[in-house]
N, C-alpha and C. Protein backbone atom coordinates (compact mmCIF):
# COMPACT_ATOMS: atom_id res chain seq x y z
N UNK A 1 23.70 8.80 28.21
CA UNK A 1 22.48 8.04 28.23
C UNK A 1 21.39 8.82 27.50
N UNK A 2 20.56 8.59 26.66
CA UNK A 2 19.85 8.91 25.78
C UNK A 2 18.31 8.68 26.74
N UNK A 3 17.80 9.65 26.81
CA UNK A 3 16.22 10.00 28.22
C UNK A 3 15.41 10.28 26.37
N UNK A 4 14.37 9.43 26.21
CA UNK A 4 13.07 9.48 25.91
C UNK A 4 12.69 10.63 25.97
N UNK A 5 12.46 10.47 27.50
CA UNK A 5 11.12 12.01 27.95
C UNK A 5 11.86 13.61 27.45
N UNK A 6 12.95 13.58 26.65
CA UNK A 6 13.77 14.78 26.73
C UNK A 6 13.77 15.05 25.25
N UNK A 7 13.07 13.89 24.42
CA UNK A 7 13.59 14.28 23.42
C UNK A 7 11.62 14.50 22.64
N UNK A 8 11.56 15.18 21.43
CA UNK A 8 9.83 15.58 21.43
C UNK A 8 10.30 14.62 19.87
N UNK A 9 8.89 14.37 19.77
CA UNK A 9 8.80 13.31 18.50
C UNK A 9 8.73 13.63 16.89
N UNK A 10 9.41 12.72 16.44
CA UNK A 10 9.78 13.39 15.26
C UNK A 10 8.97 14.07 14.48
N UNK A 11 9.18 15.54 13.76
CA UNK A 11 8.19 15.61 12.93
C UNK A 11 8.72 16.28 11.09
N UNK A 12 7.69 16.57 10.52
CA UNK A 12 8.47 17.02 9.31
C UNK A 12 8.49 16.05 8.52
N UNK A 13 8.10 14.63 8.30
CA UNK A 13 8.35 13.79 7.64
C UNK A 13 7.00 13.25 6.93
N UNK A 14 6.18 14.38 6.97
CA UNK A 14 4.82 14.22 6.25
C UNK A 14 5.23 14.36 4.87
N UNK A 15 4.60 13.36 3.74
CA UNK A 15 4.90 13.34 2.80
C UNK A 15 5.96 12.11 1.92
N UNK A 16 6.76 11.88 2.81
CA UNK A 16 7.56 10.52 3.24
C UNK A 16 7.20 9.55 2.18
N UNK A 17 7.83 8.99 1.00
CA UNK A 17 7.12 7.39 0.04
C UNK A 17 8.49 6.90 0.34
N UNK A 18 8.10 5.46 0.74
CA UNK A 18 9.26 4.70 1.24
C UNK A 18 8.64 3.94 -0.11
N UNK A 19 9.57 3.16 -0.69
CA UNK A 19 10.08 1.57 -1.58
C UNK A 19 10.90 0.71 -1.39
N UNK A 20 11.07 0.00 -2.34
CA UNK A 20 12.03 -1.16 -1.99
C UNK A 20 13.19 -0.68 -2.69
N UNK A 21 14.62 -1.68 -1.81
CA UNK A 21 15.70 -1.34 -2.61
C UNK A 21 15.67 -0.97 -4.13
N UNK A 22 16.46 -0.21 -5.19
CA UNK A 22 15.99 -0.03 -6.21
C UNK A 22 17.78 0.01 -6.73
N UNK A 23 18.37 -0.54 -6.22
CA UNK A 23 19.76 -0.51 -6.87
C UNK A 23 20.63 -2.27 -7.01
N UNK A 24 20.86 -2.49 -7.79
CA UNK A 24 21.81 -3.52 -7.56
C UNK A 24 23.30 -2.97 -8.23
N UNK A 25 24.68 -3.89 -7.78
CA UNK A 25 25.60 -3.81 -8.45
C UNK A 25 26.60 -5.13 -8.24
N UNK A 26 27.57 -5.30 -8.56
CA UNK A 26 28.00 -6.59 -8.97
C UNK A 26 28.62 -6.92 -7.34
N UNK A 27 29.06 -6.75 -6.62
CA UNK A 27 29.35 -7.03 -5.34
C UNK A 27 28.42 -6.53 -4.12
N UNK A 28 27.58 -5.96 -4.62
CA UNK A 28 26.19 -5.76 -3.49
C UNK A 28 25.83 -6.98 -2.60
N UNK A 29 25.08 -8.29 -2.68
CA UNK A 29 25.76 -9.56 -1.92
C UNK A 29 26.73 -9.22 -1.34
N UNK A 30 27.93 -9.24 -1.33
CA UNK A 30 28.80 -9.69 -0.87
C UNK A 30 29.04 -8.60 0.74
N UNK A 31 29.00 -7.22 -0.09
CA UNK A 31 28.74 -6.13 1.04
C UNK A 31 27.39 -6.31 1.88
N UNK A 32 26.81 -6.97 1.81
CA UNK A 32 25.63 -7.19 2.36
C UNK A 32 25.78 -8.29 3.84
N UNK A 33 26.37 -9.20 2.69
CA UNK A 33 27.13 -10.53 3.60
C UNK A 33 27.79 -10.15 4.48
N UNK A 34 28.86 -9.28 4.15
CA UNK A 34 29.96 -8.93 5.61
C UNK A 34 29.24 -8.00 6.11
N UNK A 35 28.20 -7.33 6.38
CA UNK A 35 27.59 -6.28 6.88
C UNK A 35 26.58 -7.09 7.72
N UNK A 36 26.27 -8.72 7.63
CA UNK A 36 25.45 -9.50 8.25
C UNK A 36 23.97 -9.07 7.60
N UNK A 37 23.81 -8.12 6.79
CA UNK A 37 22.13 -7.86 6.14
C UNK A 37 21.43 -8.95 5.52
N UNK A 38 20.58 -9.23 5.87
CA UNK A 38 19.66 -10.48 4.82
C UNK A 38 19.23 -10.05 3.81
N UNK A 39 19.86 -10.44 2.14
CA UNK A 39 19.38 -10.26 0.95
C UNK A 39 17.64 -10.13 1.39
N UNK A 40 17.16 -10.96 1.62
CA UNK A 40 15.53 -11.07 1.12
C UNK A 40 14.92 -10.84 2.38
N UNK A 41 15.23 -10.19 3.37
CA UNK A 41 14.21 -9.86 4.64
C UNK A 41 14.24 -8.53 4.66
N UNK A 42 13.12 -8.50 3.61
CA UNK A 42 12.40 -6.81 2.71
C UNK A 42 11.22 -6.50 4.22
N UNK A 43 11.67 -5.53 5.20
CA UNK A 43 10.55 -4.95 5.61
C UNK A 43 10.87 -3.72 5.48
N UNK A 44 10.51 -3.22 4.00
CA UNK A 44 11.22 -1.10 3.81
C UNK A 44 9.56 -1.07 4.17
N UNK A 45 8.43 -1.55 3.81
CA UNK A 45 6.87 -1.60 4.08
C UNK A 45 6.89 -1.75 5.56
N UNK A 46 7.35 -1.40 6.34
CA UNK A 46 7.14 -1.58 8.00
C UNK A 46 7.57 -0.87 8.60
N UNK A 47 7.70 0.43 8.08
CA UNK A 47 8.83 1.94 8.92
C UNK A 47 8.05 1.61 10.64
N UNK A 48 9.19 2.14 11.45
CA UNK A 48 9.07 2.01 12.50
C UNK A 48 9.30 3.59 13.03
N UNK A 49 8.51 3.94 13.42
CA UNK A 49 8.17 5.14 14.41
C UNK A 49 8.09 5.37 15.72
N UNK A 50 9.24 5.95 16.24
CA UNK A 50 9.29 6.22 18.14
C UNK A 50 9.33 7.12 18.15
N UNK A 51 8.01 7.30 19.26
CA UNK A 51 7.69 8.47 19.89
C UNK A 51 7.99 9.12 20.94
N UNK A 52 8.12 10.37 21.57
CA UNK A 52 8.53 10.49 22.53
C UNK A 52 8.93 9.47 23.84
N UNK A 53 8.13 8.84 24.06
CA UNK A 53 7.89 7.90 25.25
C UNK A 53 8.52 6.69 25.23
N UNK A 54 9.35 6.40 23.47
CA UNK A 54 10.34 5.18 23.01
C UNK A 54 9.29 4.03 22.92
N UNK A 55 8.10 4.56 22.62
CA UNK A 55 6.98 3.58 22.07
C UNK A 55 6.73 3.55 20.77
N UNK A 56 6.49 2.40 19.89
CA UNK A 56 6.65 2.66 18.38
C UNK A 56 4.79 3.59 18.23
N UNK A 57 4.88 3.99 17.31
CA UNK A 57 3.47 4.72 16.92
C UNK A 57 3.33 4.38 15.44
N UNK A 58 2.10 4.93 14.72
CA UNK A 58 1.78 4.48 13.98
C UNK A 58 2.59 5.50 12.95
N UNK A 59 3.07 5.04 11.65
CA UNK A 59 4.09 5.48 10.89
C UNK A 59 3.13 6.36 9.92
N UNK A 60 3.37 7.92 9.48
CA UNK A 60 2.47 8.42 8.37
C UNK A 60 3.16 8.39 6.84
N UNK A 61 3.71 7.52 6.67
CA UNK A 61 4.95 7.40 5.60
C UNK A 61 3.75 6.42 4.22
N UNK A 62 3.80 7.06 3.28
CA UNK A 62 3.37 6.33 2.00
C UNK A 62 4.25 5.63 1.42
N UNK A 63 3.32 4.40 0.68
CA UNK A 63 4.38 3.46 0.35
C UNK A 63 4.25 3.90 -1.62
N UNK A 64 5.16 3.83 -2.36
CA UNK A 64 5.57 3.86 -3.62
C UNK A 64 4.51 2.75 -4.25
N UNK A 65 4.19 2.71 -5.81
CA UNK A 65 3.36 2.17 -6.30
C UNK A 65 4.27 1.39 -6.80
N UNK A 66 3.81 -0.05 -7.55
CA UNK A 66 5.03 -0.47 -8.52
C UNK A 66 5.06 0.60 -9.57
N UNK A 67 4.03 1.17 -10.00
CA UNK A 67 4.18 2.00 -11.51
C UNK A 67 4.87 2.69 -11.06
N UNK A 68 5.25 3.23 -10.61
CA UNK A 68 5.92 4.42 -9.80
C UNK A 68 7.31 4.17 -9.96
N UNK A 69 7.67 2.91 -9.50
CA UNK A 69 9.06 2.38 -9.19
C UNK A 69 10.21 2.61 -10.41
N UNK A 70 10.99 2.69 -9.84
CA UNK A 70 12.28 2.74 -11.54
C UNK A 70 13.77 2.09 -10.29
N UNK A 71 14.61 1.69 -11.09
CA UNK A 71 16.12 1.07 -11.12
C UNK A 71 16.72 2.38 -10.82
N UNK A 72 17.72 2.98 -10.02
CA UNK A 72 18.84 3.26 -9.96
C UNK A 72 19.68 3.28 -10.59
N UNK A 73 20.29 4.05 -11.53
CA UNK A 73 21.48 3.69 -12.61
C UNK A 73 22.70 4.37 -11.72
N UNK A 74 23.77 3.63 -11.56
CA UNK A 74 24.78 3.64 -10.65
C UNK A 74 26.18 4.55 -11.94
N UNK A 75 26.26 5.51 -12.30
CA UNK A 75 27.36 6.28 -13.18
C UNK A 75 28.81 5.25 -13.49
N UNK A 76 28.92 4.43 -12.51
CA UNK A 76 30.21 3.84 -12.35
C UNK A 76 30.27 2.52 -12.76
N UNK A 77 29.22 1.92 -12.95
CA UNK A 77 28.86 0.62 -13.25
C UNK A 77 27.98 0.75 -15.02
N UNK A 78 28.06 -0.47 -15.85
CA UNK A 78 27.57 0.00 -17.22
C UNK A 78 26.13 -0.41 -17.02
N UNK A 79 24.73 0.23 -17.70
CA UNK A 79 23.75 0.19 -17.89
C UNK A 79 22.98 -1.22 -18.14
N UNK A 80 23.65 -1.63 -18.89
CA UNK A 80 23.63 -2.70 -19.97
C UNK A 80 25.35 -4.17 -19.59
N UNK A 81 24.38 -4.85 -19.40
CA UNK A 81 25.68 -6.13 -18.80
C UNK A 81 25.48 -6.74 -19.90
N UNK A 82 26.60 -7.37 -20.84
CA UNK A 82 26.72 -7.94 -22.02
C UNK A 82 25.37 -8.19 -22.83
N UNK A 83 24.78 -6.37 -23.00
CA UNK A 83 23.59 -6.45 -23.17
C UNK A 83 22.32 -6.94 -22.81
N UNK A 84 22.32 -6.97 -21.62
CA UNK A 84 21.34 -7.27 -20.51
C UNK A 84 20.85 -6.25 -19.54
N UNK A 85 19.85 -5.83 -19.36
CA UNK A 85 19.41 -4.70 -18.61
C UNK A 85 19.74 -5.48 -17.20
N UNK A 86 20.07 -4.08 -16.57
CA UNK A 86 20.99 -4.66 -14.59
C UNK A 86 19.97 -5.47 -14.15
N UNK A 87 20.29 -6.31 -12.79
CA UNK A 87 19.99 -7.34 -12.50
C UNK A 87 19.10 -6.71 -11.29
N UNK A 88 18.25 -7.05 -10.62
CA UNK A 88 16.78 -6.78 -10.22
C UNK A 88 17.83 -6.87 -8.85
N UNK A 89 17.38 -5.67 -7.52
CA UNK A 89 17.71 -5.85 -6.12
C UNK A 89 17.33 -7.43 -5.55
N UNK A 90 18.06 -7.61 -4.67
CA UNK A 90 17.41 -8.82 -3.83
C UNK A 90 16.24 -8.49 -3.01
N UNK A 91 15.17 -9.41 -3.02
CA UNK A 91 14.43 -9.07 -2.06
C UNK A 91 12.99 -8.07 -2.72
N UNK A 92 13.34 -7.66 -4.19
CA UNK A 92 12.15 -6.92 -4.79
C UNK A 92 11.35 -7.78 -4.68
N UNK A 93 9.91 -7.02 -4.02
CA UNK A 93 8.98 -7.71 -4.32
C UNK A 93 8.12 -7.84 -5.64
N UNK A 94 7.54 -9.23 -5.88
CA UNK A 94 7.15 -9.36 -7.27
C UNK A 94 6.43 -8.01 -8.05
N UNK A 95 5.35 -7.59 -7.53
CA UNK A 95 4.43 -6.65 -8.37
C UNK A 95 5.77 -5.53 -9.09
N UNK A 96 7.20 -4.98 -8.23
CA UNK A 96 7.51 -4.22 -8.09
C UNK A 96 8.52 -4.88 -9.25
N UNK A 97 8.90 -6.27 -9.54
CA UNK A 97 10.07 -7.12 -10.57
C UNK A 97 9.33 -6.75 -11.46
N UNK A 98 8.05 -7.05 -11.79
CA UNK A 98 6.95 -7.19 -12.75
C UNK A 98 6.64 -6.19 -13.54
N UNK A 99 7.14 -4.61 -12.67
CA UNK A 99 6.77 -3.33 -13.24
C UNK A 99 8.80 -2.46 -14.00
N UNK A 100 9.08 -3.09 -13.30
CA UNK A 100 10.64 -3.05 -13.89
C UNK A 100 10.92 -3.84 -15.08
N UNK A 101 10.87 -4.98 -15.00
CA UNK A 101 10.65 -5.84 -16.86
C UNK A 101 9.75 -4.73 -17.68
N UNK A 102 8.24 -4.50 -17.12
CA UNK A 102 7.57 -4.04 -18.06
C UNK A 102 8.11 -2.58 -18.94
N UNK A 103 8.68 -1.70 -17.72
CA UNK A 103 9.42 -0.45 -18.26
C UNK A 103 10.99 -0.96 -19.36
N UNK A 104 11.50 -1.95 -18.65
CA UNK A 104 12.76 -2.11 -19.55
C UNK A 104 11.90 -3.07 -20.74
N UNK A 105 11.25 -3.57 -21.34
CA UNK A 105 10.78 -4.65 -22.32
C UNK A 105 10.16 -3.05 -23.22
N UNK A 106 9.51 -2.08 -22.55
CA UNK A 106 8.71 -1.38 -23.44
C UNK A 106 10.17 -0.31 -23.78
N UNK A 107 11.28 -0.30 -22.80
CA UNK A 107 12.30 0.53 -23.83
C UNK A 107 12.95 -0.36 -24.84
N UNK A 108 13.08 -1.03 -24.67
CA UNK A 108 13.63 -2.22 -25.48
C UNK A 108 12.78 -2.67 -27.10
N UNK A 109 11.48 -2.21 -26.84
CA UNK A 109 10.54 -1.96 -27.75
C UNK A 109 10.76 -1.15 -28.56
N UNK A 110 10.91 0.03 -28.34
CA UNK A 110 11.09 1.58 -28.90
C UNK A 110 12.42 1.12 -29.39
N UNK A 111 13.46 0.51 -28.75
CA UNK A 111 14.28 0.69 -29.23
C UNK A 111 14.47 -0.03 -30.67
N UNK A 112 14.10 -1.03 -30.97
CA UNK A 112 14.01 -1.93 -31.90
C UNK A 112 13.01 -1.48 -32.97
N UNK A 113 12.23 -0.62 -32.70
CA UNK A 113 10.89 0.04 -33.91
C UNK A 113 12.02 0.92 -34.13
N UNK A 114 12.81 1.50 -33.73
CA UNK A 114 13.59 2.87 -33.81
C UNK A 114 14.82 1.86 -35.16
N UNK A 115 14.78 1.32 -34.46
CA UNK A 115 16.32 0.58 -34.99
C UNK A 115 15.66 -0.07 -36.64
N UNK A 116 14.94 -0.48 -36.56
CA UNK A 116 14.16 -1.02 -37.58
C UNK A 116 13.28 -0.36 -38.45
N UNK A 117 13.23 0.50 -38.28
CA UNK A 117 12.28 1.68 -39.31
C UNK A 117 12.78 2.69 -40.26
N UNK A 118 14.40 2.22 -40.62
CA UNK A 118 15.11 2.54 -41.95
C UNK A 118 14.58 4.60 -42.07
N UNK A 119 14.91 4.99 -40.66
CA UNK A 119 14.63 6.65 -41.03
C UNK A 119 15.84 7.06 -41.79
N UNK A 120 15.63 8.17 -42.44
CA UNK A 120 16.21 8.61 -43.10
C UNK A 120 17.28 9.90 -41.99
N UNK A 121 18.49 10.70 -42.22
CA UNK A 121 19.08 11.30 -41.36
C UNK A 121 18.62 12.54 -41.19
N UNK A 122 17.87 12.69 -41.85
CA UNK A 122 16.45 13.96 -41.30
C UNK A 122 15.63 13.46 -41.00
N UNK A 123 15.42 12.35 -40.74
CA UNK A 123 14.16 11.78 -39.90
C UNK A 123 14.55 11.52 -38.48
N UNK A 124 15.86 11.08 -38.34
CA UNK A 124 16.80 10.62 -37.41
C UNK A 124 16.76 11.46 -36.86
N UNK A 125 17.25 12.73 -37.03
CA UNK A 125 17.62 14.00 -36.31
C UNK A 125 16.22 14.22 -35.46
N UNK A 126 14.69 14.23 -36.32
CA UNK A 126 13.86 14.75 -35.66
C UNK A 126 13.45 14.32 -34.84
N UNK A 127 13.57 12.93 -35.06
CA UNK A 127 12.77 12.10 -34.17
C UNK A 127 13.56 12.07 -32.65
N UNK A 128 15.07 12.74 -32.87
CA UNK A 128 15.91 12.62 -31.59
C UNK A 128 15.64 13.90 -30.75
N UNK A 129 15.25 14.71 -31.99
CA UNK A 129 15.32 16.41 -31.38
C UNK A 129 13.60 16.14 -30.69
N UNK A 130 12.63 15.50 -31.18
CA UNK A 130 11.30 14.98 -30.37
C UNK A 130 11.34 14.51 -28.95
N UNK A 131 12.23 13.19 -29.13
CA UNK A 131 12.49 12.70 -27.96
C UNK A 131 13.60 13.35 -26.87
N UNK A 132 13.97 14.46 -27.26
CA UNK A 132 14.75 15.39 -26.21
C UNK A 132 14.14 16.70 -26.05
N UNK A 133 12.97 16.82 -26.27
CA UNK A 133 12.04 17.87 -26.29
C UNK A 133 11.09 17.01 -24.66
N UNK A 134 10.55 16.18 -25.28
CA UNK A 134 9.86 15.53 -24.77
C UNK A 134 10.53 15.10 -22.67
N UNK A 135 11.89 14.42 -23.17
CA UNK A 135 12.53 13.96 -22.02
C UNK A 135 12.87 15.30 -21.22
N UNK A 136 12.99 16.44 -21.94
CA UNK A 136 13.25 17.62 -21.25
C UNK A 136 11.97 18.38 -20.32
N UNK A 137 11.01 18.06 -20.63
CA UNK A 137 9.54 18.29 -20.54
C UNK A 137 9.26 17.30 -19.63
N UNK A 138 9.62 16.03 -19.63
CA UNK A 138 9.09 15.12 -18.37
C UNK A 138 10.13 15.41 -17.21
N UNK A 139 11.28 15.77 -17.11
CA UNK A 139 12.44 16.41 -16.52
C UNK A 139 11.60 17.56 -15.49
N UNK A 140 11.13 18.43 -16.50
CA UNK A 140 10.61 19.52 -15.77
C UNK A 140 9.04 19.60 -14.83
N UNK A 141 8.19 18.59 -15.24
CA UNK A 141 7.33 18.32 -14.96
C UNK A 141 7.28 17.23 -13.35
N UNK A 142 8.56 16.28 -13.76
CA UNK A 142 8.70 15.66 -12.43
C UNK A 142 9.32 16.29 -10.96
N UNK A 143 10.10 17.44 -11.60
CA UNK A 143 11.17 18.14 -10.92
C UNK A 143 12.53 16.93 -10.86
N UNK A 144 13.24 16.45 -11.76
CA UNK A 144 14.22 15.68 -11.45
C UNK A 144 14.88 16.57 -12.14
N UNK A 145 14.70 17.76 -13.27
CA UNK A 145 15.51 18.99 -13.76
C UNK A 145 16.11 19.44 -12.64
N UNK A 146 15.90 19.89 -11.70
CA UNK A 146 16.27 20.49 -10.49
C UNK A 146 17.11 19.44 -10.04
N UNK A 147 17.01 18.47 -9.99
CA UNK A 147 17.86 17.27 -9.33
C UNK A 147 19.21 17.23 -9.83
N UNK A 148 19.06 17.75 -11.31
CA UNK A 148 19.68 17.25 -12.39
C UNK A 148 20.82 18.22 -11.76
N UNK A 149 20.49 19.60 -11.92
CA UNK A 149 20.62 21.15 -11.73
C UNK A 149 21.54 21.07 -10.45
N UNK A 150 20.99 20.59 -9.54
CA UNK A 150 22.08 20.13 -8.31
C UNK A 150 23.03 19.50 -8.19
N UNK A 151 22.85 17.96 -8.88
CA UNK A 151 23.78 17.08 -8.99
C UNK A 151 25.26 18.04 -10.20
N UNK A 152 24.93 18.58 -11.06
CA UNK A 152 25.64 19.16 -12.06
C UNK A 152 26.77 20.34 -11.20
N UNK A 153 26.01 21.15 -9.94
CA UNK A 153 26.90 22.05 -9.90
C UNK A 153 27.75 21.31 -8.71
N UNK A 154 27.10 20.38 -7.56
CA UNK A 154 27.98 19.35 -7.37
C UNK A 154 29.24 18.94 -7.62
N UNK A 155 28.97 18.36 -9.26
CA UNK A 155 30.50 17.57 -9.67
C UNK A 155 31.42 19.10 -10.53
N UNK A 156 30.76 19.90 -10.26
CA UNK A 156 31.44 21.51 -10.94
C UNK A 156 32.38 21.28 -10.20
N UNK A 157 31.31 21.80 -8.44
CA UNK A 157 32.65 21.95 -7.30
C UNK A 157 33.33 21.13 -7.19
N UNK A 158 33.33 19.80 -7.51
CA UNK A 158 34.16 18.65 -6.63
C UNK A 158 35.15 19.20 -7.44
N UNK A 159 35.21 19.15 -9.01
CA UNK A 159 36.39 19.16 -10.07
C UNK A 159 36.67 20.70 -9.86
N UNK A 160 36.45 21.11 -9.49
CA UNK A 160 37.45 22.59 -9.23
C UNK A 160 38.19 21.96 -7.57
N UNK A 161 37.35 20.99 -6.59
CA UNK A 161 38.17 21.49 -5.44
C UNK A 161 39.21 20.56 -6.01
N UNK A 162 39.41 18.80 -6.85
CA UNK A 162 39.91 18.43 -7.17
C UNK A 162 41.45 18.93 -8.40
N UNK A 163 41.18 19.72 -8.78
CA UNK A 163 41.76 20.32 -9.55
C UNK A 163 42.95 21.68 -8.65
């Protein structure tokens, strides 16, 4: 039996940005369905907090901006669906659909000035060695380098324990 009065209330979770789902994949529905989850009954904006006493309290958790927001790219699934950027979670709320088009429409932009601007293969090169200067630099600045850095020695170990 689980006693309330025995247990002290959570802490450590200062700092906390909750969002909305940010992943879809082609049988997500369906796992959802047999799991009984409702596609569109989005309350990630309503963290619930119990306190010692098994009374909810008020939650100190920040919520994510849409600018803020980005897609999930799933390694196992392709980026691009018969050239279509992945299909939006169920249940995103609009401001948050609205800021996901805008990031994929403005890569989709670049990509097409890129594609269309007849560089030459020393122009090509620089402009790639720019944009991997650059992506390496927002890497380090966000700390997702470190993420990167983790995830990497990760799949080291798995393929040595696999091996």
């Amino acid at each position: 039996m689980l006693r309330f009065d025995s247990l002290s209330s959570v802490t450590g979770h200062q700092g906390v940005i909750l969002a909305p789902l940010n992943l879809h994949y082609p049988k997500l529905m369906l796992h959802m369905s047999l799991t009984r989850l409702k596609a569109h009954s989005s309350k990630w904006n309503l963290p619930l907090r119990l306190g010692a006493d098994g009374c909810s309290e008020q939650s100190e958790c920040g919520l994510q901006s849409p600018e803020e927001f980005q897609l999930l790219s799933l390694p196992f699934f392709p980026a691009l669906v018969d050239g279509r950027p992945p299909l939006l979670p169920p249940g995103l709320p609009n401001a948050y659909c609205q800021s996901v088009k805008a990031s994929q429409q403005a890569v989709l932009s670049v990509r097409s000035e890129v594609r269309e601007a007849c560089l030459s293969a020393q122009q090509r090169s620089a402009l790639q060695k720019a944009i991997d200067q650059r992506f390496k630099a927002w890497l380090r600045e966000t700390g997702k380098e470190r993420e990167l850095d983790q995830l990497n020695k990760l799949a080291s170990q798995l393929s040595v324990q696999v091996s």
